[in-house]
Protein backbone atom coordinates (compact mmCIF):
# COMPACT_ATOMS: atom_id res chain seq x y z
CA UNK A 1 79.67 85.38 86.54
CA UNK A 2 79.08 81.99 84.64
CA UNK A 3 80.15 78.51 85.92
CA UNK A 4 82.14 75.89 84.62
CA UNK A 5 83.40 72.10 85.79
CA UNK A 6 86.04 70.31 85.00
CA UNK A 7 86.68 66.71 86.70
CA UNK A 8 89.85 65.16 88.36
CA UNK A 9 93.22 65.33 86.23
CA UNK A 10 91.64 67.64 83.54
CA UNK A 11 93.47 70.83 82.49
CA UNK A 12 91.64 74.31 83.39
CA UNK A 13 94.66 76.55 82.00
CA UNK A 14 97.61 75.59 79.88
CA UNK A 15 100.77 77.42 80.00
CA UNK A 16 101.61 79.54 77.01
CA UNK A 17 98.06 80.09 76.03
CA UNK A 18 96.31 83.01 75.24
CA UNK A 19 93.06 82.44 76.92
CA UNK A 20 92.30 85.32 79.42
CA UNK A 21 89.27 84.42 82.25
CA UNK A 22 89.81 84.88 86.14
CA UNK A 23 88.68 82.20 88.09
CA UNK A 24 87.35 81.99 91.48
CA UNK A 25 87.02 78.48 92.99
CA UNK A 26 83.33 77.90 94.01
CA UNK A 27 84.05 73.55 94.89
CA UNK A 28 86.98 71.54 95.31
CA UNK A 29 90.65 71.80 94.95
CA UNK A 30 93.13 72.90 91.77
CA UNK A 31 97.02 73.10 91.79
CA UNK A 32 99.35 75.01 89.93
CA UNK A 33 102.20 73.66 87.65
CA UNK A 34 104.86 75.96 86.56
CA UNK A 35 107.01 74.30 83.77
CA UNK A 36 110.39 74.99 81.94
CA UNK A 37 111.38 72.26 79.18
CA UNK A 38 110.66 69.04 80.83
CA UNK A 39 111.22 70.17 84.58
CA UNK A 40 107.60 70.83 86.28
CA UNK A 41 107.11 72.26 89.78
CA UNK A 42 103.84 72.72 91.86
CA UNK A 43 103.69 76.11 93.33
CA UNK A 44 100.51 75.95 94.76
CA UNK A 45 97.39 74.67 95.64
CA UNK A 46 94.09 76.60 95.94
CA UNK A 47 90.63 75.51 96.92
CA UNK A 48 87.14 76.72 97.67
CA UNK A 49 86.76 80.65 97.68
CA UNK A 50 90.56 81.03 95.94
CA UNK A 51 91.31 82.44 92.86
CA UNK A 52 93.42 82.34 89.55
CA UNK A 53 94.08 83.64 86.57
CA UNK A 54 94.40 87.06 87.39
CA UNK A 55 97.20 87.83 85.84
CA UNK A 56 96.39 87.02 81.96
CA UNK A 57 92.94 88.91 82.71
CA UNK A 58 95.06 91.94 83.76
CA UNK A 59 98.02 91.80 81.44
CA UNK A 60 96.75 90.51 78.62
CA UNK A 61 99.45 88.28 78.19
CA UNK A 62 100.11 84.59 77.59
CA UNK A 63 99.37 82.14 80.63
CA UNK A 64 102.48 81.65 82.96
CA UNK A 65 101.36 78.32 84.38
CA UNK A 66 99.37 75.09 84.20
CA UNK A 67 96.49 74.77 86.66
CA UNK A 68 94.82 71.46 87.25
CA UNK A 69 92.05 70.07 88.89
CA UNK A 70 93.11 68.08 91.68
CA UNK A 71 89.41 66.95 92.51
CA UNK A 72 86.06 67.34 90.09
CA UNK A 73 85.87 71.60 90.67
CA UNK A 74 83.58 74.12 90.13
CA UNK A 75 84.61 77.63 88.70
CA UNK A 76 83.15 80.87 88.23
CA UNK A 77 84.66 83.21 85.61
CA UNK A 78 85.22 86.64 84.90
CA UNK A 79 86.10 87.51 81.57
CA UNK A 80 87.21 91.45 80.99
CA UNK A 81 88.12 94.12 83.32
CA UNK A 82 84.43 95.30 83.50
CA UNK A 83 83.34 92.10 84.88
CA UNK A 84 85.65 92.29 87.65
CA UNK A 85 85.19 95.64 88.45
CA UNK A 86 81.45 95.27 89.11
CA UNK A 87 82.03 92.24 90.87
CA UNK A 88 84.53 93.63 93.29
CA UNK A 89 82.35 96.81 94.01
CA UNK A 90 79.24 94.49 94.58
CA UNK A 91 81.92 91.69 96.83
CA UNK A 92 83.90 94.23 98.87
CA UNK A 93 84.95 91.40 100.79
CA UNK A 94 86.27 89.23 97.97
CA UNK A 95 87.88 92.77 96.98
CA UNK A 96 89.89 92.91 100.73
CA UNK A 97 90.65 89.56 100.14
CA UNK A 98 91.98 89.71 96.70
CA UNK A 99 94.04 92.55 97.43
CA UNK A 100 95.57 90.86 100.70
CA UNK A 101 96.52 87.69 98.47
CA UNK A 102 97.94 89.69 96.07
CA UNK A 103 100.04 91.46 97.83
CA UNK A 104 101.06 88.09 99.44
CA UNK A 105 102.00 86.57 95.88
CA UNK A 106 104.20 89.62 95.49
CA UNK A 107 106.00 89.34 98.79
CA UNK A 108 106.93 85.86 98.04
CA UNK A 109 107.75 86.70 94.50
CA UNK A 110 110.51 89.45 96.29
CA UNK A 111 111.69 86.90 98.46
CA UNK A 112 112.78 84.80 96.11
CA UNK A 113 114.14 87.54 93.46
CA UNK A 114 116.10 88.68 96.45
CA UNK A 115 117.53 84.90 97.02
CA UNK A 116 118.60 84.97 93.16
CA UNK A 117 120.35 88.03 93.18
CA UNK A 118 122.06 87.06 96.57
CA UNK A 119 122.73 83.51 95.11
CA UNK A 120 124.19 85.30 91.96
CA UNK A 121 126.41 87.95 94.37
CA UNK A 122 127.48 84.72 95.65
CA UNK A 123 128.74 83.53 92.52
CA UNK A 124 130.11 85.93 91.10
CA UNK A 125 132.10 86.82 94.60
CA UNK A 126 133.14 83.05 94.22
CA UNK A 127 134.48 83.17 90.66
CA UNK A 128 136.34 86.37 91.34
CA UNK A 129 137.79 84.77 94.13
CA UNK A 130 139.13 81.46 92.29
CA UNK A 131 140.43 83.72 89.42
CA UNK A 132 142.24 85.69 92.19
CA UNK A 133 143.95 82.09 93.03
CA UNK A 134 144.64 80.74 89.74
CA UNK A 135 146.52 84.32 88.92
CA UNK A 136 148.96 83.94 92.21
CA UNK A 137 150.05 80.58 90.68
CA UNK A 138 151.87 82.46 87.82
């Protein structure tokens, strides 16, 4: 794996772009930014032995989030799927790990899809309700 810095405030990953490394944190601290038009939220942070980027390395697809440096960092990369499937054979600890985090991120991605469609239920169990109301008026 190569190394790479980047100091307080700077950008590691824009959203949108087409870049496609994983990252594992080797020093300090980076966050994570989702954004939608001009509303920004921070949905994370990560530090030392974390790791991002996963999902552009795996997909191929654009970034879906900013990550910044929240102190100077240092980052080791991993580039294609061959590079990550050496190093996870050589790291089968890192491997456990990754796979435990993972499947974290995608329990907490359920929760809240589940919210949504409950909040949207809600909704829609609302409007039908006031419709119901305004019709009896007639």
């Amino acid at each position: 794996m190569r190394v790479v810095t980047f100091k307080y405030g700077e950008t590691v990953i824009r959203q949108d772009d087409h870049e496609t490394r994983m990252y594992v944190i080797l020093e300090g601290e980076v966050e994570i930014r989702l954004r939608s038009g001009e509303d920004e939220i921070v949905v994370s942070h990560l530090r030392r032995h974390d790791f991002f980027g996963e999902m552009s390395l795996f997909r191929n697809l654009p970034r879906s989030a900013d990550v910044i440096a929240r102190t100077d960092v240092r980052l080791a990369y991993i580039e294609s799927l061959q590079q990550l499937q050496k190093f996870l054979v050589d790291n089968p600890t890192f491997a456990f790990k990754m796979v435990k985090i993972l499947a974290e991120r995608l329990g907490r991605t359920d929760e809240l899809l589940i919210g949504k469609v409950s909040e949207v239920n809600r909704l829609k169990l609302t409007t039908v309700i006031n419709e119901e109301d305004m019709f009896e008026d007639i």
